[in-house]
PDB file of N, CA and C in Angstrom:
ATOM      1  N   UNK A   1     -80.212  -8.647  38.422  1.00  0.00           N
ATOM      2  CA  UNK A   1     -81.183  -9.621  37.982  1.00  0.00           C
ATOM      3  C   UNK A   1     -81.931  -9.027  36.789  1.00  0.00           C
ATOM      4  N   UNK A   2     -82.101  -9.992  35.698  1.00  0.00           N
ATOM      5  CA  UNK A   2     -82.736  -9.377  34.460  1.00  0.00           C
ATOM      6  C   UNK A   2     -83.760 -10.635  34.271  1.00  0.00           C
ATOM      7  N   UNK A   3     -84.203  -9.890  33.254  1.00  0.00           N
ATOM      8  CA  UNK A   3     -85.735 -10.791  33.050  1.00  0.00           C
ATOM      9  C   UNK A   3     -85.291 -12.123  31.623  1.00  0.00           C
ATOM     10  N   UNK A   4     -85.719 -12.679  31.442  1.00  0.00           N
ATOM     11  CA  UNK A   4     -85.634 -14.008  30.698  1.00  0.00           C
ATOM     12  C   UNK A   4     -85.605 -13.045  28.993  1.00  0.00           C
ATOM     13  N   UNK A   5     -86.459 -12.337  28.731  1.00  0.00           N
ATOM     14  CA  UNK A   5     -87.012 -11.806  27.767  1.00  0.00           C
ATOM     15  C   UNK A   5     -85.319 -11.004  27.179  1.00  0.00           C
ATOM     16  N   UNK A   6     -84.627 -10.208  28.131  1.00  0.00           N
ATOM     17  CA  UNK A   6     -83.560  -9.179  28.196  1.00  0.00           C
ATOM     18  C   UNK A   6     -82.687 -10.165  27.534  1.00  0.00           C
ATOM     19  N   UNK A   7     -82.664 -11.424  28.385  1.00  0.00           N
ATOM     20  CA  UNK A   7     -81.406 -12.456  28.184  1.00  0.00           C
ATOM     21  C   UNK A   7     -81.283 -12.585  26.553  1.00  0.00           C
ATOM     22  N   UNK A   8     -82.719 -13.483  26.185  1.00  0.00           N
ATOM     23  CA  UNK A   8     -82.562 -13.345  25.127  1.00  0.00           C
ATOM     24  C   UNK A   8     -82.384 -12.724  23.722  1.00  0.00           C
ATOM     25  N   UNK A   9     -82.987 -11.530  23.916  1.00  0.00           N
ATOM     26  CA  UNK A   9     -82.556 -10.467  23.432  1.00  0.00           C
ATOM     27  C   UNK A   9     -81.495  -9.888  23.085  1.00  0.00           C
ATOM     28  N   UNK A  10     -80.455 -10.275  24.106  1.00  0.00           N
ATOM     29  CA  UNK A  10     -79.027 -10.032  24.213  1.00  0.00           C
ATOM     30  C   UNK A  10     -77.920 -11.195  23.713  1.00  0.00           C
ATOM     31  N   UNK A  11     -78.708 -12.383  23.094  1.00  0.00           N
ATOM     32  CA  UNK A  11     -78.017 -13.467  22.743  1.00  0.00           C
ATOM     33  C   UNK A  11     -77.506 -14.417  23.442  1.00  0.00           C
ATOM     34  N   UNK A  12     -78.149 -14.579  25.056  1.00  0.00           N
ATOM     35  CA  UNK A  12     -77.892 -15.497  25.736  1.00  0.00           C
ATOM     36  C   UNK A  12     -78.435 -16.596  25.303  1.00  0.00           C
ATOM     37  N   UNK A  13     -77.989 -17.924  25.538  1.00  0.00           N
ATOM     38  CA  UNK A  13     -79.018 -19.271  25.484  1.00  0.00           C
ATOM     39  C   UNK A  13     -79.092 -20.048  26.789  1.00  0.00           C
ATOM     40  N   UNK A  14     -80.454 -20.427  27.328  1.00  0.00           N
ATOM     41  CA  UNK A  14     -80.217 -21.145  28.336  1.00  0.00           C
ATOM     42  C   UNK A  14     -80.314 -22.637  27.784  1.00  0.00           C
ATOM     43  N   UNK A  15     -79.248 -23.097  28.780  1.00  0.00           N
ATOM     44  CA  UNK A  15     -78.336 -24.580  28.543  1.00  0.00           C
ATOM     45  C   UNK A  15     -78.982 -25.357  29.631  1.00  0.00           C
ATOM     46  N   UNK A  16     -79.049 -26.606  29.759  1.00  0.00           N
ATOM     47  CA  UNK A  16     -79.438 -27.587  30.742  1.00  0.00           C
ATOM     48  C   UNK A  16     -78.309 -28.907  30.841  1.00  0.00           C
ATOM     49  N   UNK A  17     -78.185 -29.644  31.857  1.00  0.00           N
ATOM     50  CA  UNK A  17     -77.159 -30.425  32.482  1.00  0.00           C
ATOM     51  C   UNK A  17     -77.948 -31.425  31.190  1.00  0.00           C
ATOM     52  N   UNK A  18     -76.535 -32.519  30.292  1.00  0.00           N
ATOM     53  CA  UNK A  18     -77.108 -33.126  29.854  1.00  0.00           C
ATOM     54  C   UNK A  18     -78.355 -34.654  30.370  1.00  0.00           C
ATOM     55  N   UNK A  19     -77.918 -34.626  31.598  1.00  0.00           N
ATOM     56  CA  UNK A  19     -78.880 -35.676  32.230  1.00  0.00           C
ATOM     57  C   UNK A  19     -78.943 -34.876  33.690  1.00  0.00           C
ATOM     58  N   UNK A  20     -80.111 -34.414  33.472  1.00  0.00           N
ATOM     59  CA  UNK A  20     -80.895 -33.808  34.854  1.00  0.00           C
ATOM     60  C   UNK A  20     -81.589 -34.539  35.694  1.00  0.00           C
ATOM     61  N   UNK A  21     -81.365 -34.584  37.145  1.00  0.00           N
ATOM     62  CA  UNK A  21     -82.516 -35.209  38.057  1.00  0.00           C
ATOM     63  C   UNK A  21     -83.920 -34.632  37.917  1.00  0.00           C
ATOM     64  N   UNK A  22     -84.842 -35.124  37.388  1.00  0.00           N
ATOM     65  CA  UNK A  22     -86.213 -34.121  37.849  1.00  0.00           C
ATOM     66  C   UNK A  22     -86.880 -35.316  38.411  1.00  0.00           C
ATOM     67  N   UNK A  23     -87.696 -34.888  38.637  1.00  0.00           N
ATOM     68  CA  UNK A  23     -88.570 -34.898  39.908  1.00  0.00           C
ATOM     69  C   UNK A  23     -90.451 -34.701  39.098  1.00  0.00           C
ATOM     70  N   UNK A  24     -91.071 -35.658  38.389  1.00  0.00           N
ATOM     71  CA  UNK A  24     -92.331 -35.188  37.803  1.00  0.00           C
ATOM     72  C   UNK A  24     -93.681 -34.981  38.664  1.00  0.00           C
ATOM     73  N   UNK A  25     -93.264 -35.069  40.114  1.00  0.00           N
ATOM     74  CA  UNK A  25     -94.366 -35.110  41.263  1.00  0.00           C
ATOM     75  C   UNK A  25     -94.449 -33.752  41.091  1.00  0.00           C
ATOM     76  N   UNK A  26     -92.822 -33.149  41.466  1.00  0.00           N
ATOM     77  CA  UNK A  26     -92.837 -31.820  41.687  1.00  0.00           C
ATOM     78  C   UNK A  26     -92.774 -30.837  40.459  1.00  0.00           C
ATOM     79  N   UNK A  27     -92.458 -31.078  39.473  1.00  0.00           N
ATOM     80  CA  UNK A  27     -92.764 -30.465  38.150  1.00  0.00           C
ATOM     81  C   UNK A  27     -94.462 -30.193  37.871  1.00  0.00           C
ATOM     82  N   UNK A  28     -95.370 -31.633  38.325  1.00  0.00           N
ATOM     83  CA  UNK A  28     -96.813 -30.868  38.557  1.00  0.00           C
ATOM     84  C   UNK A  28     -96.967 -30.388  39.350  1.00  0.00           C
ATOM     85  N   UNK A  29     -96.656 -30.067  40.515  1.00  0.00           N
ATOM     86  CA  UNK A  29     -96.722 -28.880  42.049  1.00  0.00           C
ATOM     87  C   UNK A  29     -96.728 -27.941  41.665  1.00  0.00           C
ATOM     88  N   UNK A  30     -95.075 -27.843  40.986  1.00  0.00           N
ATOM     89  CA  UNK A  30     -95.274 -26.259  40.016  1.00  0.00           C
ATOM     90  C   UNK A  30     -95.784 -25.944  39.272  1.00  0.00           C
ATOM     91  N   UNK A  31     -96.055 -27.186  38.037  1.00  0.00           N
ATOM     92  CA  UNK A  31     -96.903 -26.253  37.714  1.00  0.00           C
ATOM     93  C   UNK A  31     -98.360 -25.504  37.719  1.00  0.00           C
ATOM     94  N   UNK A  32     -99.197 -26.419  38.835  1.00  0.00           N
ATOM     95  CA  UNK A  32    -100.191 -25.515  39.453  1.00  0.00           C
ATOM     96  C   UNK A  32    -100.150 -24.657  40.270  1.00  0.00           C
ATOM     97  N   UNK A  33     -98.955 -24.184  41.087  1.00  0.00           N
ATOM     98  CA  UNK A  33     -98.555 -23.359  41.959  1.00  0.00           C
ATOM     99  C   UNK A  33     -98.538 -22.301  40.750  1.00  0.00           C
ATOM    100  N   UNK A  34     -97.938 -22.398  39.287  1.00  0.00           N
ATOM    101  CA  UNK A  34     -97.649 -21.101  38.463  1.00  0.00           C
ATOM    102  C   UNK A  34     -99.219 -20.961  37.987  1.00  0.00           C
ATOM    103  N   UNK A  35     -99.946 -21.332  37.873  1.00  0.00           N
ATOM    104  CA  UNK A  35    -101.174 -20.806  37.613  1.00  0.00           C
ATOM    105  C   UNK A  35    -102.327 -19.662  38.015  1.00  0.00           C
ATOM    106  N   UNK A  36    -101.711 -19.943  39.555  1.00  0.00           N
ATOM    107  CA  UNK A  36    -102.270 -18.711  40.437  1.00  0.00           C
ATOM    108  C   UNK A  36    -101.281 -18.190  41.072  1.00  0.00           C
ATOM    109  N   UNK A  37     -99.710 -17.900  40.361  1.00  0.00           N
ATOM    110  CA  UNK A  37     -98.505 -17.537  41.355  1.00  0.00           C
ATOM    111  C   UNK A  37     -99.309 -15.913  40.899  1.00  0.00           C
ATOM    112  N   UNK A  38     -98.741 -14.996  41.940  1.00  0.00           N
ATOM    113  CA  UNK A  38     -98.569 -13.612  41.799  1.00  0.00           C
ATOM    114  C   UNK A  38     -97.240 -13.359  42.284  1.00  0.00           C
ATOM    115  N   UNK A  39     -96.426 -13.629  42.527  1.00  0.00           N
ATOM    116  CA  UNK A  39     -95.079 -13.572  43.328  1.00  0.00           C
ATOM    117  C   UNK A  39     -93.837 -13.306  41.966  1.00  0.00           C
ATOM    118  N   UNK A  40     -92.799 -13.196  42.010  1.00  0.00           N
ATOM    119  CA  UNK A  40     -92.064 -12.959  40.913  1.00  0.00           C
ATOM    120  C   UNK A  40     -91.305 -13.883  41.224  1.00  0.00           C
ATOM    121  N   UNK A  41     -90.955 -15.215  39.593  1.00  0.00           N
ATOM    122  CA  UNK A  41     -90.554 -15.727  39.794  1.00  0.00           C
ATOM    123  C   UNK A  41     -89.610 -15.856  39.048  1.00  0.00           C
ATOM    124  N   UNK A  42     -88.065 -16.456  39.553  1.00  0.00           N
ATOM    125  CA  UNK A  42     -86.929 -16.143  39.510  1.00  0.00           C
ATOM    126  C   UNK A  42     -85.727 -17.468  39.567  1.00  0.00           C
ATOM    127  N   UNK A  43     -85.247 -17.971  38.108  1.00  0.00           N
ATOM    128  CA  UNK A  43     -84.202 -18.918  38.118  1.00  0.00           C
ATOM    129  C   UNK A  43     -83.291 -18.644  37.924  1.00  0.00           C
ATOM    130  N   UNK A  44     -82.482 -19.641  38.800  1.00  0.00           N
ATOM    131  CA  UNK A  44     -81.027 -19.529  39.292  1.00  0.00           C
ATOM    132  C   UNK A  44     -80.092 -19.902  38.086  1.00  0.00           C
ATOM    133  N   UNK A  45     -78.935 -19.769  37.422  1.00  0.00           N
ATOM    134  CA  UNK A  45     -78.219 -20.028  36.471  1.00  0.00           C
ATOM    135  C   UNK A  45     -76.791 -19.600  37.072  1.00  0.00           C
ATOM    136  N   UNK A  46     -75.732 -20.571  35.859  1.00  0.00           N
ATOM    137  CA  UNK A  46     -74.321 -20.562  35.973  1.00  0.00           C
ATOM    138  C   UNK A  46     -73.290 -20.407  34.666  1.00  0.00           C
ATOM    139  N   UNK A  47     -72.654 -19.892  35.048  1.00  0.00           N
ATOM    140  CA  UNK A  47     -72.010 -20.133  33.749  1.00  0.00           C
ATOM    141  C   UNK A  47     -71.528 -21.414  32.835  1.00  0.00           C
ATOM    142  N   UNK A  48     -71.607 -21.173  31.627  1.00  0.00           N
ATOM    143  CA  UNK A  48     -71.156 -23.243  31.121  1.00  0.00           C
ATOM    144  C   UNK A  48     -70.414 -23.405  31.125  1.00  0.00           C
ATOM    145  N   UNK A  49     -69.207 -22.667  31.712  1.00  0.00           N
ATOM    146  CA  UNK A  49     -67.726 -22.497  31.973  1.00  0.00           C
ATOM    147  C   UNK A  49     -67.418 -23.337  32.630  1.00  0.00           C
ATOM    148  N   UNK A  50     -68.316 -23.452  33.665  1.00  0.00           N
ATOM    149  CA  UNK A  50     -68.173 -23.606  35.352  1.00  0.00           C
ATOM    150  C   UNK A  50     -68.466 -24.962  35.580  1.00  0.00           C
ATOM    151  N   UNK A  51     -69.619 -25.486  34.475  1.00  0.00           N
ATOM    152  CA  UNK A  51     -69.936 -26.917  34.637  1.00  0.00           C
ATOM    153  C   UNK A  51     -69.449 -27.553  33.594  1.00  0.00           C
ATOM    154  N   UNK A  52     -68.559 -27.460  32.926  1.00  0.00           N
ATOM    155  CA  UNK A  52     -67.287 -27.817  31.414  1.00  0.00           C
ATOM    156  C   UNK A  52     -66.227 -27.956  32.405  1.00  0.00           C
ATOM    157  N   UNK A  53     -65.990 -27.026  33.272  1.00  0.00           N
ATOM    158  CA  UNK A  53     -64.442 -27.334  33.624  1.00  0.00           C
ATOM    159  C   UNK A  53     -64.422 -28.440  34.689  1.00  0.00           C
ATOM    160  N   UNK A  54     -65.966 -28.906  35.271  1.00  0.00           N
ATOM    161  CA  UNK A  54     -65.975 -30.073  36.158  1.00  0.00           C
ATOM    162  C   UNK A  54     -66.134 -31.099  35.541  1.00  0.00           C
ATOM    163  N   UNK A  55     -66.574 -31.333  34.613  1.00  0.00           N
ATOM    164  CA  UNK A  55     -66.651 -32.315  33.802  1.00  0.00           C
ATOM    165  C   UNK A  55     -68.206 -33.119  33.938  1.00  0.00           C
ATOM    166  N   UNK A  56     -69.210 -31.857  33.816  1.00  0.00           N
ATOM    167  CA  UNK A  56     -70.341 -31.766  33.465  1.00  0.00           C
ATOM    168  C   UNK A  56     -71.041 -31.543  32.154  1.00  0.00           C
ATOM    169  N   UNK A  57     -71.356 -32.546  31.432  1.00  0.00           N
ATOM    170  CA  UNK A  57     -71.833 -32.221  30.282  1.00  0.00           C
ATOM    171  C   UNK A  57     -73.344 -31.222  30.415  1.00  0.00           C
ATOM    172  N   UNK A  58     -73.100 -30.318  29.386  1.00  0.00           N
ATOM    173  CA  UNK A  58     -74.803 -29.543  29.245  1.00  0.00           C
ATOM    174  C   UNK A  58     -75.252 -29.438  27.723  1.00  0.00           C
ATOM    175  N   UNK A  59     -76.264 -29.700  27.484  1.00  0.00           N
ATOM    176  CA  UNK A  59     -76.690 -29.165  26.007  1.00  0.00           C
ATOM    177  C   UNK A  59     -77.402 -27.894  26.164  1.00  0.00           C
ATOM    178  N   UNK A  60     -77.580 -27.187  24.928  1.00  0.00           N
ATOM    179  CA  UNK A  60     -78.055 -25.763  24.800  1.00  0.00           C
ATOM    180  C   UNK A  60     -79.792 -26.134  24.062  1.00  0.00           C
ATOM    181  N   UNK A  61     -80.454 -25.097  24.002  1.00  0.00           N
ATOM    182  CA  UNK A  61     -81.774 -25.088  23.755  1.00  0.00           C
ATOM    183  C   UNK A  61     -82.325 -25.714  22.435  1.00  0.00           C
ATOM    184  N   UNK A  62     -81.480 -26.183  21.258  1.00  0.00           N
ATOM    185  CA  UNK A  62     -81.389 -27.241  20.438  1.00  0.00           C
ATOM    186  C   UNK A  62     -80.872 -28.885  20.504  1.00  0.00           C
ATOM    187  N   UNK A  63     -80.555 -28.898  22.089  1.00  0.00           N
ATOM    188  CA  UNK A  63     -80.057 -30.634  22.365  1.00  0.00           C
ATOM    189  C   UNK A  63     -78.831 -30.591  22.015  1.00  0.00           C
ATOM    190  N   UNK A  64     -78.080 -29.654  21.042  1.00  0.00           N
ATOM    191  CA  UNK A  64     -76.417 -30.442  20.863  1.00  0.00           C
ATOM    192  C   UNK A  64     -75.698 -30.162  21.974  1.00  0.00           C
ATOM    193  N   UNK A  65     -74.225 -30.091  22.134  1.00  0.00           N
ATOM    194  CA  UNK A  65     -73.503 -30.782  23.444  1.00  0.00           C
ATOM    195  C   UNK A  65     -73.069 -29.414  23.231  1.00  0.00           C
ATOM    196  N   UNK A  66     -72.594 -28.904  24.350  1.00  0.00           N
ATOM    197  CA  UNK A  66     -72.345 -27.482  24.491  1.00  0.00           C
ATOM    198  C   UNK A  66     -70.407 -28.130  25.216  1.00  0.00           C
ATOM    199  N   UNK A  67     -69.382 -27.840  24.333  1.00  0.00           N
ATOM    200  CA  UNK A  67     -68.079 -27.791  24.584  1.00  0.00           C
ATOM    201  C   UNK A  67     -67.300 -26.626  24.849  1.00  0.00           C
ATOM    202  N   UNK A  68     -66.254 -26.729  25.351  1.00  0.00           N
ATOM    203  CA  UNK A  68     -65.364 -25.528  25.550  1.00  0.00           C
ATOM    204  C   UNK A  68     -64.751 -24.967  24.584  1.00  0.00           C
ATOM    205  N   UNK A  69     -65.614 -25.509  23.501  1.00  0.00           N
ATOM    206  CA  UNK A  69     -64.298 -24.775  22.348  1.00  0.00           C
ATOM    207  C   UNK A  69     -65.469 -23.783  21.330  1.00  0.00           C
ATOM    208  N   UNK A  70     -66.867 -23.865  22.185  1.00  0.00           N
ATOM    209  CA  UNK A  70     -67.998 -23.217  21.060  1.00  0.00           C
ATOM    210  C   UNK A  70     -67.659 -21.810  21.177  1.00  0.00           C
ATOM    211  N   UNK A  71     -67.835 -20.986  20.147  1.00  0.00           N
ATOM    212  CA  UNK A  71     -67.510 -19.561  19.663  1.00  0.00           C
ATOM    213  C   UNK A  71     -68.240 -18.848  21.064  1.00  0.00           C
ATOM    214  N   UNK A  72     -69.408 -18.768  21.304  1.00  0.00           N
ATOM    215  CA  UNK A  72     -70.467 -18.292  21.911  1.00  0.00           C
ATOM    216  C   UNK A  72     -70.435 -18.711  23.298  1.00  0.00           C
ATOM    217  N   UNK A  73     -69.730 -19.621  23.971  1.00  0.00           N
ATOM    218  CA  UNK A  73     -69.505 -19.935  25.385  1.00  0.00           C
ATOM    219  C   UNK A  73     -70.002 -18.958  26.251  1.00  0.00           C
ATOM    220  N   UNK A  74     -69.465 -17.500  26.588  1.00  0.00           N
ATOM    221  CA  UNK A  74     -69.601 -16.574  27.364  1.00  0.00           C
ATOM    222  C   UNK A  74     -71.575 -16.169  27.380  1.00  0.00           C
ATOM    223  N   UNK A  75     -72.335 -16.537  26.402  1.00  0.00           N
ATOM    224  CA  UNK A  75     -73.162 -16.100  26.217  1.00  0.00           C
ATOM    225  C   UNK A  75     -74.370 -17.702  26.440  1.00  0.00           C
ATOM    226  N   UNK A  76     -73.676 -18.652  26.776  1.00  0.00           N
ATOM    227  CA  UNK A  76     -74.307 -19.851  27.322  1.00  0.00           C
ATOM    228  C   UNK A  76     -74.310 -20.230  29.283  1.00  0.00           C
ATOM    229  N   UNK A  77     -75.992 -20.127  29.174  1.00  0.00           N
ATOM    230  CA  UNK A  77     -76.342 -20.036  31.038  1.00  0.00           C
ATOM    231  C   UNK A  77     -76.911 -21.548  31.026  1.00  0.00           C
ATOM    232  N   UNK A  78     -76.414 -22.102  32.235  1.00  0.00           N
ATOM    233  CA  UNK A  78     -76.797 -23.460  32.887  1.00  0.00           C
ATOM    234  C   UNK A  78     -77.880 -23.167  33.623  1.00  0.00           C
ATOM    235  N   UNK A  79     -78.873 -23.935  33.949  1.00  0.00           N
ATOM    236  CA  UNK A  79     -80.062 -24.021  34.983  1.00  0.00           C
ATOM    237  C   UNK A  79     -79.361 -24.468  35.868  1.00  0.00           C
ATOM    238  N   UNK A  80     -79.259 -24.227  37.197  1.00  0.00           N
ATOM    239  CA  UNK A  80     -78.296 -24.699  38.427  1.00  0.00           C
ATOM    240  C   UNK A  80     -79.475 -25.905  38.416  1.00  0.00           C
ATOM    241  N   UNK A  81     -79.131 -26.905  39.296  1.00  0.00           N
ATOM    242  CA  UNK A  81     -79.623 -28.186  39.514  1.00  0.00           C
ATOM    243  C   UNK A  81     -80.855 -27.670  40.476  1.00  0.00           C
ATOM    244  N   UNK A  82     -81.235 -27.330  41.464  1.00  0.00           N
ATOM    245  CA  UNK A  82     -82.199 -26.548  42.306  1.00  0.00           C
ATOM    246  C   UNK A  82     -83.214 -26.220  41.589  1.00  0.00           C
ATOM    247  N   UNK A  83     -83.288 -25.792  40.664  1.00  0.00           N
ATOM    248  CA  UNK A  83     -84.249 -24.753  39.601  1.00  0.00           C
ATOM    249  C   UNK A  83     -84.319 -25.716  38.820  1.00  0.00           C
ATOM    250  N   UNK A  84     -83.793 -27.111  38.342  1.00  0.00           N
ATOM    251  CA  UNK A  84     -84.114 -27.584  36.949  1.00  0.00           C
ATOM    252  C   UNK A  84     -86.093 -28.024  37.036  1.00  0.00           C
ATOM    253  N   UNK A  85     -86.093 -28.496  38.252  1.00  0.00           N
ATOM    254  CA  UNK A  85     -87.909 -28.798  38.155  1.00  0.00           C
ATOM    255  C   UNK A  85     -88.673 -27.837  37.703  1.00  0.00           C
ATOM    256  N   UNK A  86     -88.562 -26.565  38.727  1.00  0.00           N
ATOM    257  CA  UNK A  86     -88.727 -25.245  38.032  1.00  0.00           C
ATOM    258  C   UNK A  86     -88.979 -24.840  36.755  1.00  0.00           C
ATOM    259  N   UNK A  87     -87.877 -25.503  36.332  1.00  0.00           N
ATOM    260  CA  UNK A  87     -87.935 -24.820  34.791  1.00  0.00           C
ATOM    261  C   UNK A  87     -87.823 -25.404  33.447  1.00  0.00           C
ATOM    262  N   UNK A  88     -88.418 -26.640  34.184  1.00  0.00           N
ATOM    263  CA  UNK A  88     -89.245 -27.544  33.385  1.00  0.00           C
ATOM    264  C   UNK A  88     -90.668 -27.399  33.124  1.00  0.00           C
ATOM    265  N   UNK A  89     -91.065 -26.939  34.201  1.00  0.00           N
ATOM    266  CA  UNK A  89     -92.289 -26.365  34.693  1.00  0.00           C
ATOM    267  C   UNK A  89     -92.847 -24.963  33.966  1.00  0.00           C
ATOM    268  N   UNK A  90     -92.125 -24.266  34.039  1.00  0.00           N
ATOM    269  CA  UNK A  90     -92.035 -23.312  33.345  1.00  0.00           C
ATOM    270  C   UNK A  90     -92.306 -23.514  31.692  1.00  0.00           C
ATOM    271  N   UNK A  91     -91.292 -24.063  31.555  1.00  0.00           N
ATOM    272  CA  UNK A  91     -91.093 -24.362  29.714  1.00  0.00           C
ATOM    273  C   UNK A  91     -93.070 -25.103  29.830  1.00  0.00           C
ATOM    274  N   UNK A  92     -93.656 -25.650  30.184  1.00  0.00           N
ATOM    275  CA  UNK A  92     -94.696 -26.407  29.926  1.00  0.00           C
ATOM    276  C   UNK A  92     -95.970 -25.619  30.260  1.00  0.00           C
ATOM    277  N   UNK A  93     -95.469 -24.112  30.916  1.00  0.00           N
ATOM    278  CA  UNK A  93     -96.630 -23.420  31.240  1.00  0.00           C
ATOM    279  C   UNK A  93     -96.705 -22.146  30.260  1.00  0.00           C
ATOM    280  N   UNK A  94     -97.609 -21.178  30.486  1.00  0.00           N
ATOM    281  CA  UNK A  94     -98.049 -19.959  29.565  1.00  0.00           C
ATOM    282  C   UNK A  94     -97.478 -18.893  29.969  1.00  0.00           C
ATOM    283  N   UNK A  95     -96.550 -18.754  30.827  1.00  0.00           N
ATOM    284  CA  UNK A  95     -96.080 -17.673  31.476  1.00  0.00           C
ATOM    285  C   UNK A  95     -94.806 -17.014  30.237  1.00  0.00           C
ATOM    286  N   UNK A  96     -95.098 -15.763  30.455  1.00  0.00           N
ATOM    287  CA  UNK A  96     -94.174 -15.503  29.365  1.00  0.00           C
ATOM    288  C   UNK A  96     -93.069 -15.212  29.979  1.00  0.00           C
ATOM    289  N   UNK A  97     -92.010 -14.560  29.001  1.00  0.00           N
ATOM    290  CA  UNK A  97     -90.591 -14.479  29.184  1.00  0.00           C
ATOM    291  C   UNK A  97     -90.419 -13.079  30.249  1.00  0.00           C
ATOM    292  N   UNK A  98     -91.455 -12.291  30.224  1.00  0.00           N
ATOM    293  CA  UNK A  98     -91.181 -11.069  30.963  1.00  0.00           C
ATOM    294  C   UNK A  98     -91.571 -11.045  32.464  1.00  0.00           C
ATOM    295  N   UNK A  99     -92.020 -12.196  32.635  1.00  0.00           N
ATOM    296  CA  UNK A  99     -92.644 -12.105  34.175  1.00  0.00           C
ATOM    297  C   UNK A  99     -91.129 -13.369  34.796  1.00  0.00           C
ATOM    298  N   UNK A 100     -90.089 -13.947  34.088  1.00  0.00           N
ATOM    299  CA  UNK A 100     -89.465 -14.995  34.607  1.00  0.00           C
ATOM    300  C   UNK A 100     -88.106 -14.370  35.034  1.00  0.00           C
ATOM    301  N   UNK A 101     -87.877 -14.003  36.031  1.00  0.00           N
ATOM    302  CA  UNK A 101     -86.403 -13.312  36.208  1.00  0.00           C
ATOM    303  C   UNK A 101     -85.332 -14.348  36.852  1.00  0.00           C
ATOM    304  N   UNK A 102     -84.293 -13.731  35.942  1.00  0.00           N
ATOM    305  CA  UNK A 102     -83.049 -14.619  35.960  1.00  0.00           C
ATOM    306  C   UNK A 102     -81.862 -14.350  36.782  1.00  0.00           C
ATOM    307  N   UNK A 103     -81.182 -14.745  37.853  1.00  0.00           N
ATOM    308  CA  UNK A 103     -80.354 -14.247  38.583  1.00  0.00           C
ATOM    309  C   UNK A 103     -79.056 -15.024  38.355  1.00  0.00           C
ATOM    310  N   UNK A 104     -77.983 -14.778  37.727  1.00  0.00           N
ATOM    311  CA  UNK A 104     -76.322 -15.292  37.587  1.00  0.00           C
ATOM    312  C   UNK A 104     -75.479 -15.749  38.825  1.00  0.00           C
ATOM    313  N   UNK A 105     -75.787 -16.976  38.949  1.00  0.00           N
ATOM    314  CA  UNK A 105     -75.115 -17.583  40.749  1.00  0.00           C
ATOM    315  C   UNK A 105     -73.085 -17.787  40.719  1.00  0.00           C
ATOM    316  N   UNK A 106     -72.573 -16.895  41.413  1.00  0.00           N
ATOM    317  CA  UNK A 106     -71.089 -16.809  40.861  1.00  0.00           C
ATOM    318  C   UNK A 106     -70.563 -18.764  41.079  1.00  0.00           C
ATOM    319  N   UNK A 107     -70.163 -19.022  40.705  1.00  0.00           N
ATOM    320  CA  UNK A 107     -69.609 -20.863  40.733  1.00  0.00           C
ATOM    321  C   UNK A 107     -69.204 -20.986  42.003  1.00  0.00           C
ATOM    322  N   UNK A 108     -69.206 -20.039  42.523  1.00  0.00           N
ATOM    323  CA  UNK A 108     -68.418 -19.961  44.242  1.00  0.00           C
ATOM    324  C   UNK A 108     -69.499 -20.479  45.114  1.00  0.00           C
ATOM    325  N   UNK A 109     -70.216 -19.501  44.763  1.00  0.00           N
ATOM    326  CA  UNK A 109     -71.532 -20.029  45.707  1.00  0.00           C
ATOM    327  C   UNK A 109     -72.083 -21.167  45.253  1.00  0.00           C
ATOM    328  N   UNK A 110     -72.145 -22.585  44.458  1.00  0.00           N
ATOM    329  CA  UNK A 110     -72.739 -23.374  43.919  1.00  0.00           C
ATOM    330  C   UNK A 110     -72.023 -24.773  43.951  1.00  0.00           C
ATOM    331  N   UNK A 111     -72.948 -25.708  44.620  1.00  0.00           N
ATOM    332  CA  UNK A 111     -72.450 -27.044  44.755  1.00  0.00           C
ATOM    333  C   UNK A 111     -72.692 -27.841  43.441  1.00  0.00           C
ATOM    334  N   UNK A 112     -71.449 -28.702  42.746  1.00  0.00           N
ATOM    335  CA  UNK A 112     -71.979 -29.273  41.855  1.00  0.00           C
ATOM    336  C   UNK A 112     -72.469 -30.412  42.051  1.00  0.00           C
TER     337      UNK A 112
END
């Protein structure tokens, strides 16, 4: 598990499902729960491999369509569906990149 800050650093991009379920009840839950979290908090991700070969569209952190044929594939992470409220939540709060740790869920373990 590495921290959000490492990822990017290293040239990862995190990608999102192009049409996500969220949930805006629970996107404000979290994000007052992150205001006084002390706990370390930690999103789940997949490879864009994994949701390309099901025939899941995702865009990357500029909105365009993330395909199987982009140079950089190996270095593009999905928000698993579980975590997308999360980290919506996140993106809208002050928490920086070094307190957000990121854990790589193998496609095995993950329902699409």
């Amino acid at each position: 598990m590495k921290k959000l800050k490492q990822f990017r650093e290293g040239g990862f991009i995190v990608c999102l499902p192009q049409k996500p379920k969220l949930d805006t009840g629970v996107i404000n839950k979290l994000q007052c729960q992150l205001m006084c979290s002390t706990n370390n908090i930690i999103v789940h991700v997949a490879q864009a491999y994994d949701y390309l070969i099901r025939g899941i569209s995702i865009v990357d952190d500029n909105g365009d369509l993330v395909t199987s044929l982009d140079n950089d594939l190996e270095k593009k992470l999905v928000v698993v569906g579980s975590d997308l409220n999360l980290w919506y939540a996140l993106l809208q709060s002050d928490i920086e990149d070094e307190a957000i740790s990121i854990e790589t869920i193998p496609s095995r373990y993950m329902r699409f």
